[in-house]
C-alpha atoms as a PDB file:
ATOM      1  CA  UNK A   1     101.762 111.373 121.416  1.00  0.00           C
ATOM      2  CA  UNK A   2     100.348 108.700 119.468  1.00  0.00           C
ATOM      3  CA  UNK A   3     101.078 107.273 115.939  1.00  0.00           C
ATOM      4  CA  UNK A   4      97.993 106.261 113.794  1.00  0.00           C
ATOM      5  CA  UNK A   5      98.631 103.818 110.757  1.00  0.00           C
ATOM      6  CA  UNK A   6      95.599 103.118 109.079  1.00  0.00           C
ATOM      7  CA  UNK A   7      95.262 100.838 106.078  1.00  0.00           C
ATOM      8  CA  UNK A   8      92.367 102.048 103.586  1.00  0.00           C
ATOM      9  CA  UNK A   9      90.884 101.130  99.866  1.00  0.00           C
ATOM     10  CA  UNK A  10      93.230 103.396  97.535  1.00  0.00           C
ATOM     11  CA  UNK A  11      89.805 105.209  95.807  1.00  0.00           C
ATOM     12  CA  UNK A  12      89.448 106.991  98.779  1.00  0.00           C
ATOM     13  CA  UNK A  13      92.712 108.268  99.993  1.00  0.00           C
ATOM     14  CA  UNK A  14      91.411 111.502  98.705  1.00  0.00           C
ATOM     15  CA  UNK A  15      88.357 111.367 100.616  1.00  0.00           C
ATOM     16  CA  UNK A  16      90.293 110.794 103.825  1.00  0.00           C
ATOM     17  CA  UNK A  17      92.786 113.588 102.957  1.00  0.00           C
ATOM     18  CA  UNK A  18      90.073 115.853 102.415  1.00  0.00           C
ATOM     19  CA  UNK A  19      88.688 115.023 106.133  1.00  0.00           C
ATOM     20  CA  UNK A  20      91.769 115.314 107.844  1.00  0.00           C
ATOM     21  CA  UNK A  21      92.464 118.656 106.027  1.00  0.00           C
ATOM     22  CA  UNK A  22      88.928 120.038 107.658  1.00  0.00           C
ATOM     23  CA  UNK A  23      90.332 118.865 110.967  1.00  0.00           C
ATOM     24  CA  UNK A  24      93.568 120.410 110.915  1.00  0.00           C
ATOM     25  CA  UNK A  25      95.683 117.349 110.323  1.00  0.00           C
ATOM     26  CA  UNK A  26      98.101 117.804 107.420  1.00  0.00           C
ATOM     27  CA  UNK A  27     101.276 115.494 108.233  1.00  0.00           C
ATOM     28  CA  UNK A  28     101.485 112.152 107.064  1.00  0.00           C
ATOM     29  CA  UNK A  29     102.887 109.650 105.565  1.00  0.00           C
ATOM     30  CA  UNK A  30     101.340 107.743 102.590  1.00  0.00           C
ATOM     31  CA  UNK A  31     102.314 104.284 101.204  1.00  0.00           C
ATOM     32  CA  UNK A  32     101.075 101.984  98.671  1.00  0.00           C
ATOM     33  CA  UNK A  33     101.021  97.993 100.017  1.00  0.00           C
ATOM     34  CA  UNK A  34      99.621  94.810  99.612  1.00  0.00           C
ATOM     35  CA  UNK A  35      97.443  92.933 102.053  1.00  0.00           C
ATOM     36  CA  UNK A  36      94.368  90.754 102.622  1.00  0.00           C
ATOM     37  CA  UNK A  37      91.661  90.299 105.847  1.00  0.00           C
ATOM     38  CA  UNK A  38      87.796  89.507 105.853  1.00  0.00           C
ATOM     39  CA  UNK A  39      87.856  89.890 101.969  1.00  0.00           C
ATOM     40  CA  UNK A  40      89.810  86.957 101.529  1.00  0.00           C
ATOM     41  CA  UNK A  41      90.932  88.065  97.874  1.00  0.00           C
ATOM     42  CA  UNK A  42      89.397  86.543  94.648  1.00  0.00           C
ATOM     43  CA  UNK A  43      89.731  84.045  91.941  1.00  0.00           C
ATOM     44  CA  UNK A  44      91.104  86.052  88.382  1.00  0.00           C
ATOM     45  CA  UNK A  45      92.166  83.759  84.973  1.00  0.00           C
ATOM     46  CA  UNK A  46      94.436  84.743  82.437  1.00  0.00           C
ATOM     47  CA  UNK A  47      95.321  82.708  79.415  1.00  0.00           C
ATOM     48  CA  UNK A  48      92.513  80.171  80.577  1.00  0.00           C
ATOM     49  CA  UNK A  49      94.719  79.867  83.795  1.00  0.00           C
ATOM     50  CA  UNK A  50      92.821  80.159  86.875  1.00  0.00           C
ATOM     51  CA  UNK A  51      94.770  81.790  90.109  1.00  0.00           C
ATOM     52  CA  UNK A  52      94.089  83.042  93.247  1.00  0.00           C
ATOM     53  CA  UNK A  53      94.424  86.789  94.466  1.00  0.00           C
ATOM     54  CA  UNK A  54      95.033  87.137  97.979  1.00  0.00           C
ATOM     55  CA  UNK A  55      96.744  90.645  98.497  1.00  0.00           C
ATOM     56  CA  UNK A  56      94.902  93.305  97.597  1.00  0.00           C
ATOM     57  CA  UNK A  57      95.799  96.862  96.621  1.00  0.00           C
ATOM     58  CA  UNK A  58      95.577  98.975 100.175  1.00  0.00           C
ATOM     59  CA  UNK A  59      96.815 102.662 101.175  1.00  0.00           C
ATOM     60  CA  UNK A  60      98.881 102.813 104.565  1.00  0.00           C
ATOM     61  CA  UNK A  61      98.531 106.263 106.312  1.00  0.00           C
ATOM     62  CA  UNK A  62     100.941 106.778 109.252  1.00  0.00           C
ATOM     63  CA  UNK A  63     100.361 109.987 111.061  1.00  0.00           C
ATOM     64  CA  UNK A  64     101.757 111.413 114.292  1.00  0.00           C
ATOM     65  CA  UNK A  65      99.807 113.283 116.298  1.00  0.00           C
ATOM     66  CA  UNK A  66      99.478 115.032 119.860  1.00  0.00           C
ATOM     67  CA  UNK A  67      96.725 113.776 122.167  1.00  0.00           C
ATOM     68  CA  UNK A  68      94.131 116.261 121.460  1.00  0.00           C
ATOM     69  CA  UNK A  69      93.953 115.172 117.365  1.00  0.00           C
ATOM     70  CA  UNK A  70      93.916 111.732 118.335  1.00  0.00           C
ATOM     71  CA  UNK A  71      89.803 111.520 118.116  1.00  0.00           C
ATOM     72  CA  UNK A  72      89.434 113.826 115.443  1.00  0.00           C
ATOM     73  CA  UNK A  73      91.866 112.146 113.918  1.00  0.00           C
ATOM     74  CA  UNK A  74      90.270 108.784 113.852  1.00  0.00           C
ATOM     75  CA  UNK A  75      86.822 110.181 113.345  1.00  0.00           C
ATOM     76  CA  UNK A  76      88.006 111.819 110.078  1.00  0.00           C
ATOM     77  CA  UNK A  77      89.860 108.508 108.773  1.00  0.00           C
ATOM     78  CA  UNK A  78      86.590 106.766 109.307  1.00  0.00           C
ATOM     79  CA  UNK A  79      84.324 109.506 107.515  1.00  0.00           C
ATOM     80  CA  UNK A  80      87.126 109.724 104.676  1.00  0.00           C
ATOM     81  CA  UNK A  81      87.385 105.366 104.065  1.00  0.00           C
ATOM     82  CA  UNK A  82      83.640 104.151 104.695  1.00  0.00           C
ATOM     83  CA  UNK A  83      82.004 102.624 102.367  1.00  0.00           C
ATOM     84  CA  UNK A  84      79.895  99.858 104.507  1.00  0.00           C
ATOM     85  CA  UNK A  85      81.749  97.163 102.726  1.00  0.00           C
ATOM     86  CA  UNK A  86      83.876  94.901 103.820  1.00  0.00           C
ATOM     87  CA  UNK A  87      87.672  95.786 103.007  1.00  0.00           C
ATOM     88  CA  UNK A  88      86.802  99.629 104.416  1.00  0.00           C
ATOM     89  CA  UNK A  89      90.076  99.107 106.255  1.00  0.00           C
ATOM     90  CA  UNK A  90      91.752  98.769 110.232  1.00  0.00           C
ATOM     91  CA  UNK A  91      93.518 101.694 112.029  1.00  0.00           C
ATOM     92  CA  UNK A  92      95.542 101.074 114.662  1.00  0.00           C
ATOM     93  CA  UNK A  93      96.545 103.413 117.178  1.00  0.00           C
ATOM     94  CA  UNK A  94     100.416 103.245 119.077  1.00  0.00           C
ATOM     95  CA  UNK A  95     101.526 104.986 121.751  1.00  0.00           C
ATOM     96  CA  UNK A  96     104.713 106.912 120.329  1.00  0.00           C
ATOM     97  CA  UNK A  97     107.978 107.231 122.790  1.00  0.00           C
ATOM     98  CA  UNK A  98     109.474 110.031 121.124  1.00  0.00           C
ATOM     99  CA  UNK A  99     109.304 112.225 117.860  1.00  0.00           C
ATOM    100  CA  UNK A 100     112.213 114.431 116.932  1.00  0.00           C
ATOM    101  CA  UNK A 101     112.376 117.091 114.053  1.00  0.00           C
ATOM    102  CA  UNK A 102     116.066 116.429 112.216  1.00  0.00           C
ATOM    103  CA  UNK A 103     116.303 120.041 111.074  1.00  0.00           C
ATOM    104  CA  UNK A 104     115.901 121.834 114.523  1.00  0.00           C
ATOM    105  CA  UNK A 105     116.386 119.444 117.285  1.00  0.00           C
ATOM    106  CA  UNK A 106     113.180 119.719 118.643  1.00  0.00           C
ATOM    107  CA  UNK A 107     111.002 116.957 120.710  1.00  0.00           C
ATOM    108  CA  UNK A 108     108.133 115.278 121.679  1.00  0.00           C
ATOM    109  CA  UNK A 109     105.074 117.638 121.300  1.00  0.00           C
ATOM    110  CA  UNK A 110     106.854 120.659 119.732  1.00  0.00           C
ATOM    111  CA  UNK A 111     108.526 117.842 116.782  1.00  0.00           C
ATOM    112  CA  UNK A 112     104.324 116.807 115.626  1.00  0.00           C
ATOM    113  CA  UNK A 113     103.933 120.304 115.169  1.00  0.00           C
END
């Protein structure tokens, strides 16, 4: 089992939802946050005041999944989020110790579903 978080450009969450859905993957989480890399933000003014913007918008994706989606998974986030720019987005990839569904009990493999 392996948990995939994967931090994309917010324009093309729906791209990337619309890959995973052709592979099969339908559970995730989504999240809105704030964070900066290789883009290194840029300079905005308001009111004649000059400041720096450093965090950027980004989309965080966490999805659990069994071995066998682990590729496709990937592949898909990667199809969905390219645009050959920089700020396309990381993905990191964790092994997961355990998953448990709440409403029946159930574990590891079974619990992704």
């Amino acid at each position: 089992m392996k948990l995939i978080i994967a931090y994309i450009q917010p324009h093309k969450l729906n791209d990337v939802k619309r890959k995973l859905a052709e592979q099969e993957v339908g559970k995730m989480s989504v999240t809105n946050a704030l964070g900066c890399g290789a883009q290194q933000g840029y300079e905005e003014s308001y009111r004649g005041v000059k400041f720096e913007v450093n965090l950027l918008k980004k989309v965080r994706l966490e999805i659990a999944v069994n071995e066998d989606f682990v590729e496709k998974t990937i592949d898909a986030i990667i199809e969905g989020a390219r645009t050959n720019q920089i700020g396309d987005g990381k993905i990191f990839v964790l092994n997961m110790a355990e998953c448990i569904r709440v409403r029946t009990g159930e574990r590891g493999h079974d619990a992704i579903g």
